[in-house]
Protein backbone atom coordinates (compact mmCIF):
# COMPACT_ATOMS: atom_id res chain seq x y z
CA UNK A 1 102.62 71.62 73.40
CA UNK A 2 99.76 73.87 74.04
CA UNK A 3 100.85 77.57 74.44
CA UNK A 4 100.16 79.30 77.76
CA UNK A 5 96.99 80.86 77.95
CA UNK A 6 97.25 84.60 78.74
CA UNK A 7 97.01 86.00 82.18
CA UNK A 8 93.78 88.12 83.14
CA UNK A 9 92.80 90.45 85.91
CA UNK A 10 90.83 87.98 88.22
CA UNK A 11 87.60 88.43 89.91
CA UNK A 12 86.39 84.93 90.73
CA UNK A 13 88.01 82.61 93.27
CA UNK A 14 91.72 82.91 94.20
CA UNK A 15 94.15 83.90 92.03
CA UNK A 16 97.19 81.75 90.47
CA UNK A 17 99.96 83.11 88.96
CA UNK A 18 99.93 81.21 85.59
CA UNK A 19 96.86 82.67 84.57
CA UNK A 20 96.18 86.03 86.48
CA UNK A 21 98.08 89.05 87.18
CA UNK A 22 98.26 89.45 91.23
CA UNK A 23 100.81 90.76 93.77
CA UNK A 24 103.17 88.83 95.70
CA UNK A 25 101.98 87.11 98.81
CA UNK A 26 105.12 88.29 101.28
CA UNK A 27 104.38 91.83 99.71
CA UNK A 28 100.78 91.56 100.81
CA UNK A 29 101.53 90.35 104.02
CA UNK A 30 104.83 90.29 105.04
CA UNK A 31 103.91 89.97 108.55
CA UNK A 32 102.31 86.33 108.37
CA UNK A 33 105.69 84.79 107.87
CA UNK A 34 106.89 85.75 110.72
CA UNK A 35 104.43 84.88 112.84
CA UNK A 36 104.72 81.29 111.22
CA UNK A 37 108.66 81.47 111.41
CA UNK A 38 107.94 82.68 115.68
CA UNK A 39 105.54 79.24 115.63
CA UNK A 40 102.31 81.36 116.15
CA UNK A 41 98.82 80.95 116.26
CA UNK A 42 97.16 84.08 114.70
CA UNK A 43 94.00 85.39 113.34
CA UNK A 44 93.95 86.95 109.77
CA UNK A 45 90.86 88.74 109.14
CA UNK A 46 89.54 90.84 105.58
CA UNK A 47 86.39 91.46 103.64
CA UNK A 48 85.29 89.13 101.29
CA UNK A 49 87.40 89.06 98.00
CA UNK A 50 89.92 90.93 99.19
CA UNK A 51 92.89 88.05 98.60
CA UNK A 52 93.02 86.33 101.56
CA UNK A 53 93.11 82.71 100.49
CA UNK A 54 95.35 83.72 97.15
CA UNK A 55 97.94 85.22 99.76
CA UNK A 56 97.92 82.42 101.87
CA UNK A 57 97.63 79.36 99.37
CA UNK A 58 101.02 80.99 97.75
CA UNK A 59 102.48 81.91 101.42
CA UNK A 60 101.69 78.04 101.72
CA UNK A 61 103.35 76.82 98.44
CA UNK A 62 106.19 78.94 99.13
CA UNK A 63 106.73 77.43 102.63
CA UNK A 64 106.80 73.66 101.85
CA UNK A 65 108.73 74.40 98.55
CA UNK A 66 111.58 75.43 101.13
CA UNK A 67 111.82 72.12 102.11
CA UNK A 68 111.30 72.34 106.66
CA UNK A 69 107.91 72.71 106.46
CA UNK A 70 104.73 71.34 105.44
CA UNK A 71 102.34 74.41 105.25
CA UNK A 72 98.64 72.95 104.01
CA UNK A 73 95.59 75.65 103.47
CA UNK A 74 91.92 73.78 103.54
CA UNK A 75 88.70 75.21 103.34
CA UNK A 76 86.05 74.86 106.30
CA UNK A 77 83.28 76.24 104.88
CA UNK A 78 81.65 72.94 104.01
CA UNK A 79 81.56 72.86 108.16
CA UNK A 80 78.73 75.16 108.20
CA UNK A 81 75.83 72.51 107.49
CA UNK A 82 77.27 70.92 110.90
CA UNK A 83 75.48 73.89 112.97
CA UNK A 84 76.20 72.51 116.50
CA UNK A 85 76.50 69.09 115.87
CA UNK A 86 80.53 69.30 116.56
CA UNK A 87 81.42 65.62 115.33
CA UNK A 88 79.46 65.98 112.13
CA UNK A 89 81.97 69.30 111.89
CA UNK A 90 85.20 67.31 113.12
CA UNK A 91 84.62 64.66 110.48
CA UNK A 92 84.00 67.61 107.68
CA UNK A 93 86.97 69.42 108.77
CA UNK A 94 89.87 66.05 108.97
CA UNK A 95 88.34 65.49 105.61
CA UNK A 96 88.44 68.99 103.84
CA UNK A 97 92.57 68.53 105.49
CA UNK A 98 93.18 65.29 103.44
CA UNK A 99 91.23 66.12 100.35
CA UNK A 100 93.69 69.48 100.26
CA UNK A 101 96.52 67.24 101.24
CA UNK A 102 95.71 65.43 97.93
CA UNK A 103 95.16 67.95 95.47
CA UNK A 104 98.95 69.27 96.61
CA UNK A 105 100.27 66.78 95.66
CA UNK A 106 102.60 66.06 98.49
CA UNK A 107 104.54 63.04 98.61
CA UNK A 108 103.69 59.88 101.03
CA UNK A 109 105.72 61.22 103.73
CA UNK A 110 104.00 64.12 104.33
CA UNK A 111 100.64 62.91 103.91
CA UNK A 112 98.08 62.68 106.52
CA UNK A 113 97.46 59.24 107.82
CA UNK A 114 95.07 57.34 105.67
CA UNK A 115 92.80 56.62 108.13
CA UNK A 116 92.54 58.94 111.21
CA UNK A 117 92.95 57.42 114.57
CA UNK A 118 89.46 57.15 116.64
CA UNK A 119 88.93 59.30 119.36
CA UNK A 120 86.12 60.56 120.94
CA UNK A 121 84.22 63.43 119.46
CA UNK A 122 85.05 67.21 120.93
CA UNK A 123 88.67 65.32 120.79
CA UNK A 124 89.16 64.05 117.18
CA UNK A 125 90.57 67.06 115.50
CA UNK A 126 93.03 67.27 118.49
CA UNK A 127 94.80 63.71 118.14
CA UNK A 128 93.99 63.72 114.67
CA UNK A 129 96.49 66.59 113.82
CA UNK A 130 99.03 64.95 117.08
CA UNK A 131 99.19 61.65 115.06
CA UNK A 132 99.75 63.75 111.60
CA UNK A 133 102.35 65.75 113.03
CA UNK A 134 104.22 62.55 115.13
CA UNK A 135 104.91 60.97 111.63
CA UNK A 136 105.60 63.83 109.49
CA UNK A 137 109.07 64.85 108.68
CA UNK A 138 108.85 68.26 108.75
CA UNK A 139 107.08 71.20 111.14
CA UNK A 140 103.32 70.85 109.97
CA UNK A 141 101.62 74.78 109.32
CA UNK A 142 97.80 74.77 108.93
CA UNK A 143 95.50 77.89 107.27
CA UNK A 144 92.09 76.94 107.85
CA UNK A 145 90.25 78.79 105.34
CA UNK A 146 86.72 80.39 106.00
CA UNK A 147 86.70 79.71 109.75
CA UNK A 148 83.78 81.86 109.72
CA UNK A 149 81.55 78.68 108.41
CA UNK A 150 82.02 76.70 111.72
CA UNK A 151 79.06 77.55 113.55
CA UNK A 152 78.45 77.66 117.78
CA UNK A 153 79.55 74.13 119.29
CA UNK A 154 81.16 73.26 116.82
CA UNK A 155 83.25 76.19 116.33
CA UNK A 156 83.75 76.41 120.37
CA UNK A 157 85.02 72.62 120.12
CA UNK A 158 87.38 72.34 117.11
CA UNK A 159 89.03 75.79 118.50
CA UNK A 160 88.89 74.29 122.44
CA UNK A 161 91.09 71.59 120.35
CA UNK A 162 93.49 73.92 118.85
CA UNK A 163 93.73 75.64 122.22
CA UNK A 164 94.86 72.50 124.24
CA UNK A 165 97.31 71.02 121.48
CA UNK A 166 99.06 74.42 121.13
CA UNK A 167 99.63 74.59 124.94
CA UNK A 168 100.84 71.03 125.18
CA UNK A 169 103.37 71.00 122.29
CA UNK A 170 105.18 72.93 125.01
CA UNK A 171 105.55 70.05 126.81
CA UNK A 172 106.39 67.12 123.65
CA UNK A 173 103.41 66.78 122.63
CA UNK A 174 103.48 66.45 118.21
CA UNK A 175 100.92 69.40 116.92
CA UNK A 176 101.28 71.67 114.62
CA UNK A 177 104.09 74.48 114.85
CA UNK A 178 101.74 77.37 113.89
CA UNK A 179 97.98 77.56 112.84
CA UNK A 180 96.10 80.67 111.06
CA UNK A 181 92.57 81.76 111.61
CA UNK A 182 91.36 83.22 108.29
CA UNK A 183 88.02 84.66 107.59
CA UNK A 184 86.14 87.18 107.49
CA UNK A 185 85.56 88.36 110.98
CA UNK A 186 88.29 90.01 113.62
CA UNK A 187 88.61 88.03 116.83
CA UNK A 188 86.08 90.41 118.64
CA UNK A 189 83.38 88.51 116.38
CA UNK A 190 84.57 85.05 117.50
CA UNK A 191 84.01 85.57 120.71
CA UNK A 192 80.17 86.96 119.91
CA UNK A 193 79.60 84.14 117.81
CA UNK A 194 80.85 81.56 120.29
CA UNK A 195 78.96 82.44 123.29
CA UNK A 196 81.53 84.54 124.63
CA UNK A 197 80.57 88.29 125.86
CA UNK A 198 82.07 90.84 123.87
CA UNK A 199 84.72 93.15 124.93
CA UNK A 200 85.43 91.00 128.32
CA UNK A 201 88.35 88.58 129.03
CA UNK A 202 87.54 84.77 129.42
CA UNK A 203 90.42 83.11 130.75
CA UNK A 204 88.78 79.82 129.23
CA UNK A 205 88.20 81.10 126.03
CA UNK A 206 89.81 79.48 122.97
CA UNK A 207 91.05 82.54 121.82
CA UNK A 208 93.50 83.91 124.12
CA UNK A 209 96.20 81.67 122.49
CA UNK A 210 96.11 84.06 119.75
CA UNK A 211 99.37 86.36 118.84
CA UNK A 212 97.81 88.73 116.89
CA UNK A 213 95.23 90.04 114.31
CA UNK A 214 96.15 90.85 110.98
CA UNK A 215 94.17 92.32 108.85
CA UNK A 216 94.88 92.56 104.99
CA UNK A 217 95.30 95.39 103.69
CA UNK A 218 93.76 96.73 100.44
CA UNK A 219 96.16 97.98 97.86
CA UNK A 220 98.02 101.23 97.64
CA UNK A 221 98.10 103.63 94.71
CA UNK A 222 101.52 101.83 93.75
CA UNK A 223 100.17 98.85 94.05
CA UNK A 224 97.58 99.43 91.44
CA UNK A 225 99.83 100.59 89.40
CA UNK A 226 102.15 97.51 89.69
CA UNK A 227 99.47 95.31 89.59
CA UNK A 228 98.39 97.03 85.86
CA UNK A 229 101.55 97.24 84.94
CA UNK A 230 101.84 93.24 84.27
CA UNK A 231 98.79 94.33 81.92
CA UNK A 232 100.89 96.33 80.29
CA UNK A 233 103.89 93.95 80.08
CA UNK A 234 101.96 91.42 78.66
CA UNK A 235 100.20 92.91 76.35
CA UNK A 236 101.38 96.15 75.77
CA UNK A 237 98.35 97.76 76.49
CA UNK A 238 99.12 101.18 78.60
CA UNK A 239 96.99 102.42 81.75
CA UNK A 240 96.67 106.46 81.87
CA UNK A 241 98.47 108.03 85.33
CA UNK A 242 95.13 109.72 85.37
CA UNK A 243 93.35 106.44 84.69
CA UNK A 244 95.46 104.61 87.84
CA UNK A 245 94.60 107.43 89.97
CA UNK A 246 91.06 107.47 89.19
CA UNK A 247 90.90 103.64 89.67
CA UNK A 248 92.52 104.22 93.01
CA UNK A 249 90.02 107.29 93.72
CA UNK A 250 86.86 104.90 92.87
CA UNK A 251 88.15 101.72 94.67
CA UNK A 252 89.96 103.04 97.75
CA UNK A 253 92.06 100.22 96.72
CA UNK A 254 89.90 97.09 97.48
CA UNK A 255 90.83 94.91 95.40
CA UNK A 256 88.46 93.14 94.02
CA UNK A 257 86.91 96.50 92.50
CA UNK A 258 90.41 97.27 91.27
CA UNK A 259 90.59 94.04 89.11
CA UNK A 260 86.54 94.00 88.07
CA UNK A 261 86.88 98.33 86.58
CA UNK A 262 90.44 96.66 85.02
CA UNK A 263 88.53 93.54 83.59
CA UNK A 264 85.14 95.52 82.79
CA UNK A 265 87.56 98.31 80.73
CA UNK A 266 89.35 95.81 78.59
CA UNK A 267 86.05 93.78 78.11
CA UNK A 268 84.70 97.43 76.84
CA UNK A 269 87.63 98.71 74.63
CA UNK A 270 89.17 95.60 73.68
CA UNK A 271 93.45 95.89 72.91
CA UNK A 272 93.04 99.44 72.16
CA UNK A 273 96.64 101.40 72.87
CA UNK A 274 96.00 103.36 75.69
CA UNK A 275 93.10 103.34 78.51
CA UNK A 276 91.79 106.43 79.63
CA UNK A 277 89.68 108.17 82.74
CA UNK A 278 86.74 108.00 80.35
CA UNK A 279 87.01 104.38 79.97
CA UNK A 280 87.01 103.63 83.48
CA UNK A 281 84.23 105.82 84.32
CA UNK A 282 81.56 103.94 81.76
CA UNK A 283 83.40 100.86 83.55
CA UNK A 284 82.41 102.01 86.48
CA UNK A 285 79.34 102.60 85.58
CA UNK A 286 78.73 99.46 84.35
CA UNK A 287 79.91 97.55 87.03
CA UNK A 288 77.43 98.87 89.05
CA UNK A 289 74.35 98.48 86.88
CA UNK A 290 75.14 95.12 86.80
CA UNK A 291 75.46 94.62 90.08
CA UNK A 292 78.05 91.60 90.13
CA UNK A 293 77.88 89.38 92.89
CA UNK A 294 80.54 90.99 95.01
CA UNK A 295 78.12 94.18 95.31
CA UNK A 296 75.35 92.32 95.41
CA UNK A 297 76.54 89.84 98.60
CA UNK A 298 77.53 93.55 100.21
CA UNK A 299 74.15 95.46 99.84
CA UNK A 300 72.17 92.54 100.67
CA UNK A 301 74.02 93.09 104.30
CA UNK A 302 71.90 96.68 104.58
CA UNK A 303 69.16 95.40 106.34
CA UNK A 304 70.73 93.80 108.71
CA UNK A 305 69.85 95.67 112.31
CA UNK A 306 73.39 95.85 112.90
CA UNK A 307 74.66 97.63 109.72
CA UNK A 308 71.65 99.57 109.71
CA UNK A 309 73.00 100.90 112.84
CA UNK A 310 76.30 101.83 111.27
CA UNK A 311 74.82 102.89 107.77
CA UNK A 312 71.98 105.20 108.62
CA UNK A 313 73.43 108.05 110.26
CA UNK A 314 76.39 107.86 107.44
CA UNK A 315 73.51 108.57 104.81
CA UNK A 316 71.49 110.85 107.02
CA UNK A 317 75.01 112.99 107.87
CA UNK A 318 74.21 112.45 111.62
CA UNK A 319 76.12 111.32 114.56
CA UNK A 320 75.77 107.76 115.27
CA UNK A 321 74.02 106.48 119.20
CA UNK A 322 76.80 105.53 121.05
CA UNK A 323 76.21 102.69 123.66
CA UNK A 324 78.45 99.65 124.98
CA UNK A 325 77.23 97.29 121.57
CA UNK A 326 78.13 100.40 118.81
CA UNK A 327 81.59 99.79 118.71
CA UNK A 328 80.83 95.65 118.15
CA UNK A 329 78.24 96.62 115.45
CA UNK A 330 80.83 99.21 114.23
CA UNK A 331 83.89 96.19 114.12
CA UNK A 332 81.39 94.16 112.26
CA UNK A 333 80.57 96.61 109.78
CA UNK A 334 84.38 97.42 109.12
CA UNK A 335 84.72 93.66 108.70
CA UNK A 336 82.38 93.42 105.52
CA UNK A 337 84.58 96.43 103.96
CA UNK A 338 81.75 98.60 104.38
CA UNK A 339 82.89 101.54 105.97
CA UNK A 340 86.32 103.07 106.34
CA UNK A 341 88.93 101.37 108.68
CA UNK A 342 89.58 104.88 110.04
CA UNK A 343 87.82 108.23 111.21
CA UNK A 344 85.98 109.75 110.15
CA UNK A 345 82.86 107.47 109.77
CA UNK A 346 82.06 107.00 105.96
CA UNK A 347 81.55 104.22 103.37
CA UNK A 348 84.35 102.37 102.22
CA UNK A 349 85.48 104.30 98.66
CA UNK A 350 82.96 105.96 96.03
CA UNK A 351 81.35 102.66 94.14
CA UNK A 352 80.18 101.17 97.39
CA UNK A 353 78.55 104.81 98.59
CA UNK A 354 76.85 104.98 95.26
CA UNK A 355 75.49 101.20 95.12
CA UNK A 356 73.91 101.63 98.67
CA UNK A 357 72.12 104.66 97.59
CA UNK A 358 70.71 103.31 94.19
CA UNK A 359 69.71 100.15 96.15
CA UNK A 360 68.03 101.84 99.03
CA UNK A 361 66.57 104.05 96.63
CA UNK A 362 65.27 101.66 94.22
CA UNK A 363 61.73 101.74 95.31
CA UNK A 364 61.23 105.20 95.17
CA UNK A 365 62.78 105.46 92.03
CA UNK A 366 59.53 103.48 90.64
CA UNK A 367 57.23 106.14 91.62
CA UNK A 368 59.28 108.68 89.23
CA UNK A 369 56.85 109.17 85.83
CA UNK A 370 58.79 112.37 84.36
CA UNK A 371 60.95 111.59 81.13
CA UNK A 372 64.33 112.06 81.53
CA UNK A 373 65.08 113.33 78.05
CA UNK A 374 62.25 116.11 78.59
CA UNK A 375 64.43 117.94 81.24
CA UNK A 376 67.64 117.98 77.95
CA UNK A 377 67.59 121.89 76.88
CA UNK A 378 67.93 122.52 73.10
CA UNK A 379 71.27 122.96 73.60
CA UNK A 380 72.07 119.76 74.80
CA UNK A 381 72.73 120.66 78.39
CA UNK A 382 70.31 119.67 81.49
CA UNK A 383 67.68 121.45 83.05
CA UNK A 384 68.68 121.59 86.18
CA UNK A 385 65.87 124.42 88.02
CA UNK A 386 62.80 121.98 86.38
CA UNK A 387 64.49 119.11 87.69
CA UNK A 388 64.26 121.17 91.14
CA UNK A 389 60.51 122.14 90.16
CA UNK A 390 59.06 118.85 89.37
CA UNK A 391 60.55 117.53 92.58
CA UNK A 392 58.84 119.36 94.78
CA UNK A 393 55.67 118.21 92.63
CA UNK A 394 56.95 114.44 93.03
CA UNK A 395 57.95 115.27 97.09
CA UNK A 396 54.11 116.70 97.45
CA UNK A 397 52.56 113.54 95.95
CA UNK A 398 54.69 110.86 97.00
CA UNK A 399 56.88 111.92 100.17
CA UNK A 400 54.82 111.08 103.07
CA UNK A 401 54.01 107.98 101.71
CA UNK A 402 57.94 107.06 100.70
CA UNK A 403 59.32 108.38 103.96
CA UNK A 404 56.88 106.16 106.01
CA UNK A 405 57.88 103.12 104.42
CA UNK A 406 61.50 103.57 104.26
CA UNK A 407 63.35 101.52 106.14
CA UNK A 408 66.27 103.80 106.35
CA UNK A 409 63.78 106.21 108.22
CA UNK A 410 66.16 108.98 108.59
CA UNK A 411 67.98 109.03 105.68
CA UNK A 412 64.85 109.01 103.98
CA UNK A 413 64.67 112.63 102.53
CA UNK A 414 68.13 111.91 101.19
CA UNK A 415 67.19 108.20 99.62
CA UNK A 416 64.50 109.66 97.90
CA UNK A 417 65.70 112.89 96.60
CA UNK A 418 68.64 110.64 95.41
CA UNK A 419 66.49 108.22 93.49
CA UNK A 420 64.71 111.07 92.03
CA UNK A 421 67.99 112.46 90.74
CA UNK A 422 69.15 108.74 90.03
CA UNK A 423 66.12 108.26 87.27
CA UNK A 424 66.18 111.70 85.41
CA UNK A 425 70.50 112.24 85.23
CA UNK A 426 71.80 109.05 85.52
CA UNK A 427 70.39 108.36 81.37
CA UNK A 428 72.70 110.72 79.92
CA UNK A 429 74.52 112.37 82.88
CA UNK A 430 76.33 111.13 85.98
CA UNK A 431 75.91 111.95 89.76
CA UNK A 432 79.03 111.89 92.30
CA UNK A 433 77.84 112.13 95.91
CA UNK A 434 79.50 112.46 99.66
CA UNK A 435 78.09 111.92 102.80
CA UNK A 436 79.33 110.61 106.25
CA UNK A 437 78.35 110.80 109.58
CA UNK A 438 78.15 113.74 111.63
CA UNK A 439 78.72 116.32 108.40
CA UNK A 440 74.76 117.11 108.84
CA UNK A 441 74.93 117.54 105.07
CA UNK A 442 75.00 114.97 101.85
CA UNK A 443 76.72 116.62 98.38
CA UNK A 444 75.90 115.88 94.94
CA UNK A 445 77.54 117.23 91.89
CA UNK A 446 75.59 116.23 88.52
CA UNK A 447 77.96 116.14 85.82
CA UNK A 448 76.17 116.47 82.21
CA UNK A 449 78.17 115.91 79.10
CA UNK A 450 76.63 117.92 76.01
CA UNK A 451 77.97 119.23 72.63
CA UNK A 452 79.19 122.93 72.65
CA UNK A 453 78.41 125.61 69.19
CA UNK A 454 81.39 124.81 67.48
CA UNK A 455 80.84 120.85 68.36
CA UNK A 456 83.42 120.19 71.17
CA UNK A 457 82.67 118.14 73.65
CA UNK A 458 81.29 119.75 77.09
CA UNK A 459 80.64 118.81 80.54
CA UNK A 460 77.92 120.65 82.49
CA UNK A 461 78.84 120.82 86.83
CA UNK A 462 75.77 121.51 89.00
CA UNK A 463 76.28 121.25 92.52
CA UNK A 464 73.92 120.45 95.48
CA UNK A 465 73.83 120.23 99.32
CA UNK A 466 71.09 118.61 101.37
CA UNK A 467 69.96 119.27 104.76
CA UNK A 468 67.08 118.54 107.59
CA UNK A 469 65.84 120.80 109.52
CA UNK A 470 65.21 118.17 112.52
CA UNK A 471 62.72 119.06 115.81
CA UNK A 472 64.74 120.94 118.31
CA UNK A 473 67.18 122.25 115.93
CA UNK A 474 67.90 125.84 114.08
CA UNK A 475 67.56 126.96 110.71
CA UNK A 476 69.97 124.84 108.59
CA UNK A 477 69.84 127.27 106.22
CA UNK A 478 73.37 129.55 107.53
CA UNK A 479 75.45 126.38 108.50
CA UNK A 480 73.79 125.21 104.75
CA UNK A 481 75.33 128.15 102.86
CA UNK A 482 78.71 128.35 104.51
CA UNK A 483 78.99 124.33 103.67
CA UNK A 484 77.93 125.03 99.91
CA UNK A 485 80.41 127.64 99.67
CA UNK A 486 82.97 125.05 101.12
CA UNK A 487 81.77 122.36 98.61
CA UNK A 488 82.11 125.05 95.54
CA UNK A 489 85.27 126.46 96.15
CA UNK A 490 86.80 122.62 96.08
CA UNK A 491 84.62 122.37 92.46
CA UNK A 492 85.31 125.71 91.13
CA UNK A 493 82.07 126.67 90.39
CA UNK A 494 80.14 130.14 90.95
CA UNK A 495 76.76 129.12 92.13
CA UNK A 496 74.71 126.09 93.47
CA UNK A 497 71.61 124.89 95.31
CA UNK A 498 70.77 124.06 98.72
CA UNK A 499 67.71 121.66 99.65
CA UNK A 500 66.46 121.89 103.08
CA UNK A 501 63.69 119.26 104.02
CA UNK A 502 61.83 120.45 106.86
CA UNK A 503 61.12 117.70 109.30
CA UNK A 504 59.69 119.23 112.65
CA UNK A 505 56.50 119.07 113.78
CA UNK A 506 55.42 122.53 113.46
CA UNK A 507 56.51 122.81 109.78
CA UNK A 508 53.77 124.04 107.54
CA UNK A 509 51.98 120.79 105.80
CA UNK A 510 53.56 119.09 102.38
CA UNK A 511 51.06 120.93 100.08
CA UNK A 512 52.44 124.35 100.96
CA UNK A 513 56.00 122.92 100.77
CA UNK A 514 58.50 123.68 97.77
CA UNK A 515 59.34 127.72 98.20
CA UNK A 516 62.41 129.17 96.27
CA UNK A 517 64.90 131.74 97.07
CA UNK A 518 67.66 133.01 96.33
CA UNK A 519 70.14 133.58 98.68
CA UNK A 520 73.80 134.77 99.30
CA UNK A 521 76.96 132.06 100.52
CA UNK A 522 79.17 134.08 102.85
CA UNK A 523 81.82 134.74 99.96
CA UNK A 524 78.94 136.38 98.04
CA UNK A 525 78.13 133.46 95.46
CA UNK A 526 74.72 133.98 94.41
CA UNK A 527 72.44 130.69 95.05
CA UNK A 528 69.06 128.64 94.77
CA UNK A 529 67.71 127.60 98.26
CA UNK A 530 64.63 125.25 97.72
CA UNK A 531 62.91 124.45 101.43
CA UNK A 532 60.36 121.06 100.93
């Protein structure tokens, strides 16, 4: 007999509990059983990779092992190459139901019929499930998976279907006891994507059969630690408190970025005892240079008009234009996982803020020429005033050009100071940064590590705060100081700079740009103000 493989921290495809550590499903989502107990119809809605379709495939396992029901999740996403055409999507869809029938394993007398009865399209699905559920045994429960694929007609159609079996069962008519939406997209989206106008009731819509919309959740601090913990079990391989709590600081919780820094750490360090903060910091860092394809599906949403909307006045620190669409481009944004669920308005945890910047700022980072080891002191720690100097020399040659063409137009004195920092610390050193909207500021703290005299090991803390002097507006420079003095206090450090990038009209042209001072925070800390 082959011994069981060992279990892993999973970050492709749904998870199964013989070979990777996961949560319980009914700890996940405790709700969704009840819904399915109450004979629902309900919408469950979550970025990508966040465990939908492992929660329900085991809530599904778990509820025909009982023994009353027969509770089948199926995949529609091979639906989407049906576009409109809604028989070329019922046909998909009764298939994708059988083929997961199948790979169950269910005996005969829960199975689908082997051939579906005919019925005319916009109809099929409909007397397709009837017929299922008039010879099966037990109360039939359906997840269809990725609803999102099912595109206009035929996503109106096969839910018009669900809509009038659910309200004849009512009246002994065989369909099935409950049904779950899942995908990506709340209900509110639906609606947009079916035709239907946003944020009004249709009595006719498909949709009003719904009892709820459940989100899921991304994992507490506890849960992290649970989750690790079966790490731990297994292999006797420990997880710092400190390293948990970083994890949970980096991540926010979503979990796929909770198993990849996991996976990514023991890939690094191998069965070492104990893994440390350190450890999931170069984790981290590697994760994003390689920009997996979970960050790489998210960022590729940023130029989309609509997250645009949402993202740009995050990055720029502004308040966003509010109209009657905002709060539709705003659900859709919180639907990817971008931003927070919850005021105030900022990216979703510290990996994702960081990837959006080094993507946006990637093509300014190409115009930087300076060597990044020339701004290393001889005592090993950075040179943080030249790296202030040499921007303003970069900003004069370069910054009219890179603000025109960035798309992110006003963000773009953030972007590009960002990339500039990006390509001289980020060899040797590491940036954290915090922005969101309407804080009219964006922080940076570089962090340097460097050998001390009697060869311990250091860490350098600079601190930064940006602002724009926008037309109309004062002198950012008070508001600028009081904020820096905010930003140090929470660091502990005695002194830091403040860039202002003056953006009005009347300001005097980029050649004469790049004047120093020093000025005073209102606590009396002593700091560089550098106006470009």
């Amino acid at each position: 007999m082959r011994p069981p493989r060992a279990r892993y921290f999973n970050t492709t495809g749904p998870c199964g509990p013989l070979h990777h550590y996961m949560l319980p499903a009914a700890q996940r989502l405790p709700q969704a059983r009840v819904l399915v107990e109450m004979d629902r119809y309900f919408v469950l809605h979550a970025p990508r990779q966040t465990g939908k379709t492992t929660t329900l495939g085991t809530l599904a396992s778990e509820l025909t092992a009982e023994g009353d029901t027969a509770a089948l999740m199926f995949s529609c996403e091979e639906t989407k190459v049906a576009g409109d055409d809604f028989a070329v999507a019922e046909s998909i869809l009764l298939d994708s139901i059988r083929e997961a029938a199948e790979r169950a394993g269910w005996p005969d007398e829960l199975m689908p019929p082997d051939e579906w009865p005919q019925s005319p399209p916009g109809t099929r699905v409909r007397t397709a499930l009837s017929e299922w559920c008039r010879r099966c045994p037990r109360r039939v429960v359906l997840f269809f998976d990725e609803i999102d694929a099912l595109q206009g007609n035929g996503m109106v159609s096969i839910l018009s279907q669900l809509r009038a079996g659910h309200n004849a069962r009512h009246e002994s008519y065989p369909f099935p006891a409950s049904v779950v939406l899942c995908g990506l997209r709340d209900l509110r989206d639906y609606k947009v994507a079916s035709g239907g106008e946003p944020g009004r009731s249709n009595p006719a819509s498909p949709f009003n059969i719904v009892a709820e919309s459940l989100r899921l959740s991304d994992f507490s601090a506890d849960q992290i630690a649970e989750l690790y913990d079966q790490h731990t079990q297994a292999t006797g391989q420990e997880f710092t408190k400190d390293a948990i709590e970083r994890v949970f600081e980096l991540t926010q919780g979503q979990p796929w970025l909770v198993n990849a820094l996991a996976f990514e750490t023991i890939l690094q360090v191998g069965m070492t005892p104990t893994i440390t903060v350190g450890q999931i910091e170069d984790a981290k860092e590697r994760l994003i240079r390689k920009r997996a394809t979970h960050l790489d599906a998210l960022v590729a949403r940023l130029r989309e008009p609509r997250v645009k909307r949402v993202i740009e006045p995050i990055l720029a620190g502004d308040f966003p234009d509010v109209d009657l669409t905002f709060s539709d481009d705003l659900s859709y944004v919180r639907d990817l996982g971008l931003v927070k669920e919850q005021p105030p308005l900022q990216v979703a945890n510290p990996i994702y803020r960081e990837v959006i910047l080094r993507v946006l700022g990637n093509p300014s980072e190409q115009y930087v020429m300076a060597d990044p080891r020339s701004f290393v002191l001889s005592d090993g720690r950075f040179d943080l005033p030249r790296l202030l100097r040499e921007f303003v020399v970069f900003w004069r040659e370069h910054g009219e050009v890179l603000v025109r063409q960035e798309g992110y137009h006003e963000a773009a004195c953030q972007i590009i100071l960002m990339a500039f920092l990006h390509r001289l610390v980020n060899g040797g050193g590491r940036l954290d940064r915090e922005y969101a909207a309407g804080t009219k500021r964006l922080d940076v703290l570089v962090r340097w590590p460097y050998t001390g005299p009697e060869g311990e090991r250091l860490t350098q803390r600079e601190a930064m705060e940006l602002k724009v002097w926008r037309a109309g507006g004062n002198d950012p420079m008070p508001d600028g100081l009081a904020q820096l003095d905010r930003y140090l206090d929470r660091l502990t450090l005695t002194t830091g700079a403040l860039v202002i990038f003056d953006r009005r009209t009347e300001a005097p042209p980029w050649s004469e740009r790049g004047a120093f001072e020093q000025a005073t925070t209102p606590s009396g800390r002593q700091v560089t103000v550098l106006r470009v």
